[in-house]
C-alpha atoms as a PDB file:
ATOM      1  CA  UNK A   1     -48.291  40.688  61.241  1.00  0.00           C
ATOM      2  CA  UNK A   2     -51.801  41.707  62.490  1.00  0.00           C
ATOM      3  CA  UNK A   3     -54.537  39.698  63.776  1.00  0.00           C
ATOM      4  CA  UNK A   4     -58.179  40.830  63.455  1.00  0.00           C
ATOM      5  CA  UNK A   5     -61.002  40.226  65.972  1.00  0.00           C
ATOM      6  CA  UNK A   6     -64.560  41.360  65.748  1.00  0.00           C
ATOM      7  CA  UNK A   7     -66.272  42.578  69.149  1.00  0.00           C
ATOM      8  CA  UNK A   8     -69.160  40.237  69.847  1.00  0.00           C
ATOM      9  CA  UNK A   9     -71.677  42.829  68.708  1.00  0.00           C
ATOM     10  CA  UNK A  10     -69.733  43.480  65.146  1.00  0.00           C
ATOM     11  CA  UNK A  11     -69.498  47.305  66.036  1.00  0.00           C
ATOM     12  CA  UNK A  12     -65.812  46.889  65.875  1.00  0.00           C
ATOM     13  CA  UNK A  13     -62.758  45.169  64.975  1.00  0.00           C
ATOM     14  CA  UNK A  14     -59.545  45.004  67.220  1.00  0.00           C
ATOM     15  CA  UNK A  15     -55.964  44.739  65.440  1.00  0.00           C
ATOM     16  CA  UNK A  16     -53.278  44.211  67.095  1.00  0.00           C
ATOM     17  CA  UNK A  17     -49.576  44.972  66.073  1.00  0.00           C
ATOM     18  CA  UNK A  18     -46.785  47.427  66.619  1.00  0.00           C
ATOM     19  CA  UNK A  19     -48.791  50.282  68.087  1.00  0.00           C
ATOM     20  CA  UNK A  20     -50.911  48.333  70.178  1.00  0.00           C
ATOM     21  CA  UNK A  21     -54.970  47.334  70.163  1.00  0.00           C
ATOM     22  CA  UNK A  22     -56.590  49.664  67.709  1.00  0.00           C
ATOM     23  CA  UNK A  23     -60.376  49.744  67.728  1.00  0.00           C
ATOM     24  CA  UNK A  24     -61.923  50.007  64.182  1.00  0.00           C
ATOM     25  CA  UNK A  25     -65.718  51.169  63.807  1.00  0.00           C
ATOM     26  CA  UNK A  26     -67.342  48.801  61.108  1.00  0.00           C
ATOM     27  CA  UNK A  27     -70.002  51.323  60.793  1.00  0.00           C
ATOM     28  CA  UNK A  28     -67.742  54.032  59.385  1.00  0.00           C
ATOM     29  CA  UNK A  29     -64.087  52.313  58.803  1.00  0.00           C
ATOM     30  CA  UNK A  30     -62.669  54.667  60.862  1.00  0.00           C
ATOM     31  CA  UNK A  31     -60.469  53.952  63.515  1.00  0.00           C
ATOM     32  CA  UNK A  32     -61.578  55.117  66.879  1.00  0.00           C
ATOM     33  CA  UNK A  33     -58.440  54.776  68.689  1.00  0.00           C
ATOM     34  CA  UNK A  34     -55.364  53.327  70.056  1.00  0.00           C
ATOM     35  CA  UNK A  35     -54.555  51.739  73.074  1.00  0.00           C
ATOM     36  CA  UNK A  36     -51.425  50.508  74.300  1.00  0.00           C
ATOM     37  CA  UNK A  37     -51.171  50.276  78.263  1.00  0.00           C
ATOM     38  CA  UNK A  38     -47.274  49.690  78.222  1.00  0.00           C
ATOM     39  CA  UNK A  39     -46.322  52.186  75.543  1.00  0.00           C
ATOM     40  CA  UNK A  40     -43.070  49.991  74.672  1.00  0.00           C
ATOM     41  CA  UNK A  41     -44.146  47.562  72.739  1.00  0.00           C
ATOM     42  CA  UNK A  42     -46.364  46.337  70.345  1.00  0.00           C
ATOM     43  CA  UNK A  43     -49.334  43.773  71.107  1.00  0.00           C
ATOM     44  CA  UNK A  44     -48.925  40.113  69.520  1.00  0.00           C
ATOM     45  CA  UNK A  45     -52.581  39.426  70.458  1.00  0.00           C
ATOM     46  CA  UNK A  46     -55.913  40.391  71.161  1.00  0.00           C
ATOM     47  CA  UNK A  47     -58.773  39.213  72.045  1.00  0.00           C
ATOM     48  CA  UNK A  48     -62.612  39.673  72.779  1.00  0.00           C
ATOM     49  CA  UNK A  49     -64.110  38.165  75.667  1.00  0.00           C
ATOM     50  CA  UNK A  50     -67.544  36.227  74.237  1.00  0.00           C
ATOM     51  CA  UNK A  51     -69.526  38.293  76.487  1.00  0.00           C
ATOM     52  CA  UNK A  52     -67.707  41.554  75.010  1.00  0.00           C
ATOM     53  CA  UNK A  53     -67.079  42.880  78.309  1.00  0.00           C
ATOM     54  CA  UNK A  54     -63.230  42.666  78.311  1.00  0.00           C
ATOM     55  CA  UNK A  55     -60.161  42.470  76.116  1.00  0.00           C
ATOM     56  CA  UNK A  56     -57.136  40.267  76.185  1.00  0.00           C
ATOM     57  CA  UNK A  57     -54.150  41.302  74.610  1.00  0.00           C
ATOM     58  CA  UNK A  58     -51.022  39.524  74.807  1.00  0.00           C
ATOM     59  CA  UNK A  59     -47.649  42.518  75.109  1.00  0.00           C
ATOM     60  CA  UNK A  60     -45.092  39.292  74.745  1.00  0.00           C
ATOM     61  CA  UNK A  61     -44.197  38.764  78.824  1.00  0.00           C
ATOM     62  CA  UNK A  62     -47.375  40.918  79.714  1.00  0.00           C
ATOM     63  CA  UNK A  63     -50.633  39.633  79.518  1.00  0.00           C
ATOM     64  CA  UNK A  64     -53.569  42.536  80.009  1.00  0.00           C
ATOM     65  CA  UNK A  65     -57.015  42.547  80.653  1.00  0.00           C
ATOM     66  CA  UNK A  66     -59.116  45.653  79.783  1.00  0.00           C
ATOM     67  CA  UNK A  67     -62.819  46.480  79.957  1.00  0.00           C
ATOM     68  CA  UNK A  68     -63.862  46.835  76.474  1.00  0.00           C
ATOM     69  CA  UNK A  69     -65.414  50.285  76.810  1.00  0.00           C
ATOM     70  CA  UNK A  70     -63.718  53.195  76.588  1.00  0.00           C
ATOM     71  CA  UNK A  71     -61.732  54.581  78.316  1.00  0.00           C
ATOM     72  CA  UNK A  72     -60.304  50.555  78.565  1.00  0.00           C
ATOM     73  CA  UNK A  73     -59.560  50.646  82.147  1.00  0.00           C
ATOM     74  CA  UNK A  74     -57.284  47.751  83.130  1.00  0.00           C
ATOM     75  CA  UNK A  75     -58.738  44.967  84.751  1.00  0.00           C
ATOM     76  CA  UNK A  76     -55.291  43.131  85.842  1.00  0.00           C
ATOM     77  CA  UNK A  77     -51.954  42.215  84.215  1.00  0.00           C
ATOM     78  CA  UNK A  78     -50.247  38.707  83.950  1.00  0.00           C
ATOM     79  CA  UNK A  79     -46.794  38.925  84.172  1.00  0.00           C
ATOM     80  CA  UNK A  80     -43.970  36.387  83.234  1.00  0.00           C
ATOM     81  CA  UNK A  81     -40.484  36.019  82.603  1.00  0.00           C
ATOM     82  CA  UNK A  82     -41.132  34.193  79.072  1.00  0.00           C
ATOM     83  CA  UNK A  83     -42.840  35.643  76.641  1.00  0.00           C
ATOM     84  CA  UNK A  84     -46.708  34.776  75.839  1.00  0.00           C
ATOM     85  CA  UNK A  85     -48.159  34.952  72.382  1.00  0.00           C
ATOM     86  CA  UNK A  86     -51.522  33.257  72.850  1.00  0.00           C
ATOM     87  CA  UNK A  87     -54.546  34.416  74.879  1.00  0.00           C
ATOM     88  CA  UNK A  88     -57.887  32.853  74.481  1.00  0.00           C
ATOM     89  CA  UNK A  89     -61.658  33.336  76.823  1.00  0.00           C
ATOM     90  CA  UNK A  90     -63.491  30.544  77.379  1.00  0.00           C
ATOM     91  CA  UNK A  91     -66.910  30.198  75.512  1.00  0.00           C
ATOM     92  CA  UNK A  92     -68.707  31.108  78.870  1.00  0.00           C
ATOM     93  CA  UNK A  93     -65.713  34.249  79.194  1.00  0.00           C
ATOM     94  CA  UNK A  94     -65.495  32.834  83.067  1.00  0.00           C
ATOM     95  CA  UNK A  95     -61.770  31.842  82.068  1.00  0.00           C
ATOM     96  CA  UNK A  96     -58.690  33.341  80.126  1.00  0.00           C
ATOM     97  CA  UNK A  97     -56.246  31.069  78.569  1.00  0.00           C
ATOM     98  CA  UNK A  98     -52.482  31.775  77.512  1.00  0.00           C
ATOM     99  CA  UNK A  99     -49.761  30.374  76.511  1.00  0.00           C
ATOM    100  CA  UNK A 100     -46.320  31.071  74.928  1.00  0.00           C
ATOM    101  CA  UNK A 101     -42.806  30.319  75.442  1.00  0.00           C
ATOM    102  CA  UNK A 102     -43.275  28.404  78.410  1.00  0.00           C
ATOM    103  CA  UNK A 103     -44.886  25.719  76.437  1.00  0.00           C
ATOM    104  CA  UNK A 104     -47.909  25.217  79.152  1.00  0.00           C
ATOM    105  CA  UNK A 105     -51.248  26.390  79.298  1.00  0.00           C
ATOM    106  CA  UNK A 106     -51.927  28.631  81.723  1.00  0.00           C
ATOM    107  CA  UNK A 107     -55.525  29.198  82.981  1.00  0.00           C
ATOM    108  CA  UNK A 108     -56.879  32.338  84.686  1.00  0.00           C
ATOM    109  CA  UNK A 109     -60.316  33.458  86.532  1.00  0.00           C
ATOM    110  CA  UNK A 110     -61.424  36.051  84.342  1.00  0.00           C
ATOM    111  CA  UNK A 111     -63.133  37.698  87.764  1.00  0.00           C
ATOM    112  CA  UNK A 112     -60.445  37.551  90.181  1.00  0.00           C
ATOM    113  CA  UNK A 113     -57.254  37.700  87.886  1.00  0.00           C
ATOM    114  CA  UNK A 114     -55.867  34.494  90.017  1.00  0.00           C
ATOM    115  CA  UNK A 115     -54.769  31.384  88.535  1.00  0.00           C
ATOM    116  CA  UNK A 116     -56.542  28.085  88.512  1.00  0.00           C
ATOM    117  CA  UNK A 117     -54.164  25.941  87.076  1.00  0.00           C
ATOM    118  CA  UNK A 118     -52.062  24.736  84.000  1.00  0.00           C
ATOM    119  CA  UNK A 119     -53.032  22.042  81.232  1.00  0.00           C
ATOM    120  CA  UNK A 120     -50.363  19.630  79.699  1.00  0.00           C
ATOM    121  CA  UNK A 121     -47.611  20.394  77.719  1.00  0.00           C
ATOM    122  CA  UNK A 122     -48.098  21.640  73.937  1.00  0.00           C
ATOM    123  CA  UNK A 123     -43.938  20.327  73.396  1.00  0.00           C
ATOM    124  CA  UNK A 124     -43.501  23.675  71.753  1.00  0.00           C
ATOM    125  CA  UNK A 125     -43.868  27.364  71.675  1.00  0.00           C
ATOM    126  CA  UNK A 126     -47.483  28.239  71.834  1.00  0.00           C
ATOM    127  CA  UNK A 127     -48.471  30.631  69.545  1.00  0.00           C
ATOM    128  CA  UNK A 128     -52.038  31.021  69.753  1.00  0.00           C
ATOM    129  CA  UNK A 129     -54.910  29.358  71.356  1.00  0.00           C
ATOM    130  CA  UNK A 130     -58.816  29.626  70.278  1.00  0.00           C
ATOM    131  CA  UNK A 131     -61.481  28.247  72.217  1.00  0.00           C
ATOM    132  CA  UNK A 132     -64.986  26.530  70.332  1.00  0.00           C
ATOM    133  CA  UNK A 133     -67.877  28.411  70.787  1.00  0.00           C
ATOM    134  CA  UNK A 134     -69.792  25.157  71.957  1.00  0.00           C
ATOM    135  CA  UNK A 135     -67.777  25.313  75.065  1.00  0.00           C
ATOM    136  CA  UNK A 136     -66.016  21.853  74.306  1.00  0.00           C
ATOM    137  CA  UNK A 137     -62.832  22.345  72.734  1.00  0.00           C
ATOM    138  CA  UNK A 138     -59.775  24.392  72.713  1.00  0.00           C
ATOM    139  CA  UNK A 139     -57.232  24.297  70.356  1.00  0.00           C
ATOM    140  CA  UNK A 140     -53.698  25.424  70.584  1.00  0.00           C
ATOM    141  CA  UNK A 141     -51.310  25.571  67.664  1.00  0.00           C
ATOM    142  CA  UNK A 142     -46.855  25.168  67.857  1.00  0.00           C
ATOM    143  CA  UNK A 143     -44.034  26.694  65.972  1.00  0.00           C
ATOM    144  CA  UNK A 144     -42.842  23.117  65.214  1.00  0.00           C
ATOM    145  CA  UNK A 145     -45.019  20.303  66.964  1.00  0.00           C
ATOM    146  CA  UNK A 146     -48.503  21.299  65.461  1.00  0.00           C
ATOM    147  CA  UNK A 147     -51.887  21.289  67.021  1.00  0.00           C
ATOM    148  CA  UNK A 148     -53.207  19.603  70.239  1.00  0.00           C
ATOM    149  CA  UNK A 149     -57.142  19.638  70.631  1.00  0.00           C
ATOM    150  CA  UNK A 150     -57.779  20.481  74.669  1.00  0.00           C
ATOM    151  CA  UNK A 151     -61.494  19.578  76.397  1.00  0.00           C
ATOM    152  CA  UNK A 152     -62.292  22.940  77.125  1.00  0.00           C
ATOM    153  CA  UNK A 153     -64.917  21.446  80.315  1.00  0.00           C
ATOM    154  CA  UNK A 154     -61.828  20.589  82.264  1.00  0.00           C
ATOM    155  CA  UNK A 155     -60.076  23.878  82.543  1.00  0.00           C
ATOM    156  CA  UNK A 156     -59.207  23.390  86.235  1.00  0.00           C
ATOM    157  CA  UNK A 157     -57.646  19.923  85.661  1.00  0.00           C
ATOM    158  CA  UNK A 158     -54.430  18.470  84.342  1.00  0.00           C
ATOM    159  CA  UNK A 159     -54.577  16.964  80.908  1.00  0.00           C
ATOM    160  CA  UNK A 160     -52.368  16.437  78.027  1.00  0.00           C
ATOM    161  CA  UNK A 161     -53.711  17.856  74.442  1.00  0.00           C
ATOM    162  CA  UNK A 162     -54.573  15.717  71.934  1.00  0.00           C
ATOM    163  CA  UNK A 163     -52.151  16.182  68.825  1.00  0.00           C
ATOM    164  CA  UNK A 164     -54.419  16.212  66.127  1.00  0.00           C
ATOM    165  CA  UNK A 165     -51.607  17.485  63.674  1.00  0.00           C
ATOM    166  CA  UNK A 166     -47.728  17.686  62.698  1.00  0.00           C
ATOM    167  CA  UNK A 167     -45.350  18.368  60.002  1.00  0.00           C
ATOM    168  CA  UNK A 168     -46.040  22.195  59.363  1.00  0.00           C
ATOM    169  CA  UNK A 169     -43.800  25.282  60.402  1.00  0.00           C
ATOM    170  CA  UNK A 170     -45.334  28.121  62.755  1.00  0.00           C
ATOM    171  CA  UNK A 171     -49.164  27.311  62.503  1.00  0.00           C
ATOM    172  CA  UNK A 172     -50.082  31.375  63.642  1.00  0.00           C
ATOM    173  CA  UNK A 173     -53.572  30.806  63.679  1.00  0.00           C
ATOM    174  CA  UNK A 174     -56.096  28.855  64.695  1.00  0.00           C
ATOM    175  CA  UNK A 175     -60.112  29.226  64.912  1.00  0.00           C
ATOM    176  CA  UNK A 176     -63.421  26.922  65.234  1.00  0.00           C
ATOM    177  CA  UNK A 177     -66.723  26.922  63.145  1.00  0.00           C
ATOM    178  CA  UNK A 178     -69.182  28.729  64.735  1.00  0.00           C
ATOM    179  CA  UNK A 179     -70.975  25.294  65.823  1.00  0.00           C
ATOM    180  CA  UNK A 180     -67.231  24.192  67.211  1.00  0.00           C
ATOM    181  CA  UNK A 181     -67.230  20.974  64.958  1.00  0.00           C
ATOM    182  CA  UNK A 182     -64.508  22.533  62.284  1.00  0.00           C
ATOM    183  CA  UNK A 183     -61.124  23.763  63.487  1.00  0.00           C
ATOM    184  CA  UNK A 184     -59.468  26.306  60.247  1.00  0.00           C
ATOM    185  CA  UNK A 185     -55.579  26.579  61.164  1.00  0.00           C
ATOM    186  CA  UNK A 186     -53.099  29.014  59.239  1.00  0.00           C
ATOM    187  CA  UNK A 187     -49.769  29.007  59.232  1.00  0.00           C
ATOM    188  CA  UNK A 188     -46.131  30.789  58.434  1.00  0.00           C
ATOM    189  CA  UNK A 189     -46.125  29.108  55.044  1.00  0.00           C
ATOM    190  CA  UNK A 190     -49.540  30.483  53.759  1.00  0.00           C
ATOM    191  CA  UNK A 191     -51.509  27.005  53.915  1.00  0.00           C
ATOM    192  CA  UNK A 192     -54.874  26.766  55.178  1.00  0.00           C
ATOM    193  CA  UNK A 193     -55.934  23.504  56.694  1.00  0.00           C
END
C-alpha cells in the first residue's frame, strides 16, 4: 500500500511504496522523480518535515533523512536490526520520531542525527506515528494493541502512552486535525475512526 504526504508548500506530494519516495508535482500531475537511496527495497514511509526542509522515509531497518530539494542529498541514516515502519517530525521539525518492531519510540535530533532518548512502550508493533500540529500530542497506532496518545512537549523524557483505543486489527494510519484537537485513525479493515 502507498501513503501520501503533501510538502508543506502543496507543490508536491510524496508516495511511498515499492520503488521508493516518488515526488508528484500538484501543479502538473506529473511525477518528477524517484528516489530510492538503498535501491533494494521499497519505502514503507515518508514523511515531510513541517518546515519542508527534509524528508523521512522509513526502508523497514533503515531510517533516512534527505533534504527535500533535489538532488535529495542524505542527511543521515538510522540503522537497526528490527524493522521500523513509523517515522514522524515534531511540529517544530527539531525532532524525528520512529518506531517499529521494537515496540519503543525512538527519538532523534533532527540537526545532529544523534539520539535523545526513547518513550514508553506502545505493547505492539508500531506502525505509524503522527505528530499534532499544535505541538502537544503524538499519536502512535499498533497491529493489535491500538492507539496510545504521547505529550509531544516531553520528547526527551520517559513516559508511557496513553491508550486511548483497542479492539481493532493493524490501525495503518493515523493523523491530527489541523488545530491538533481531532485524531482520524485508519486501519487494515477499512474503518475510519
Amino acid at each position: 500500500k502507498q501513503r501520501l504526504k503533501y510538502s508543506p508548500s502543496g507543490n508536491q506530494v510524496i508516495s511511498s511504496g515499492h520503488k521508493g519516495i516518488l515526488f508528484w508535482n500538484t501543479q502538473n500531475r506529473q511525477l518528477e522523480r524517484i528516489v530510492n537511496p538503498l535501491k533494494r527495497i521499497g519505502a514503507v514511509n515518508a514523511q515531510f518535515s513541517p518546515n519542508g526542509q527534509w524528508i523521512a522515509a522509513s526502508f523497514f531497518s533503515s531510517i533516512r533523512v534527505l533534504d527535500a530539494k533535489p538532488p535529495h542529498q542524505e542527511k543521515f541514516p538510522i540503522e537497526s536490526k528490527r524493522e521500523m515502519y513509523g517515522v514522524t517530525f515534531s511540529h517544530d521539525s527539531r525532532y524525528l520520531i520512529v518506531g517499529g518492531e521494537e515496540q519503543i519510540l525512538h527519538v532523534y535530533d533532527c540537526h545532529t542525527g544523534e539520539e535523545i532518548g526513547t518513550l514508553g512502550n506502545q505493547d505492539d508493533w508500531i506502525l505509524n506515528i503522527t505528530a499534532s500540529p499544535n505541538g502537544k500530542y503524538l499519536a502512535s497506532t499498533g497491529y493489535y494493541n491500538g492507539i496510545r496518545i504521547w505529550d509531544a512537549t516531553r520528547l526527551d523524557e520517559k513516559q508511557e502512552g496513553r491508550p486511548i483505543y483497542r479492539g481493532s486489527f493493524g490501525f495503518i494510519g493515523c493523523e491530527f486535525s489541523p488545530d491538533g484537537n481531532w485524531l482520524a485513525v485508519g486501519g487494515l479493515e477499512g474503518e475510519i475512526r
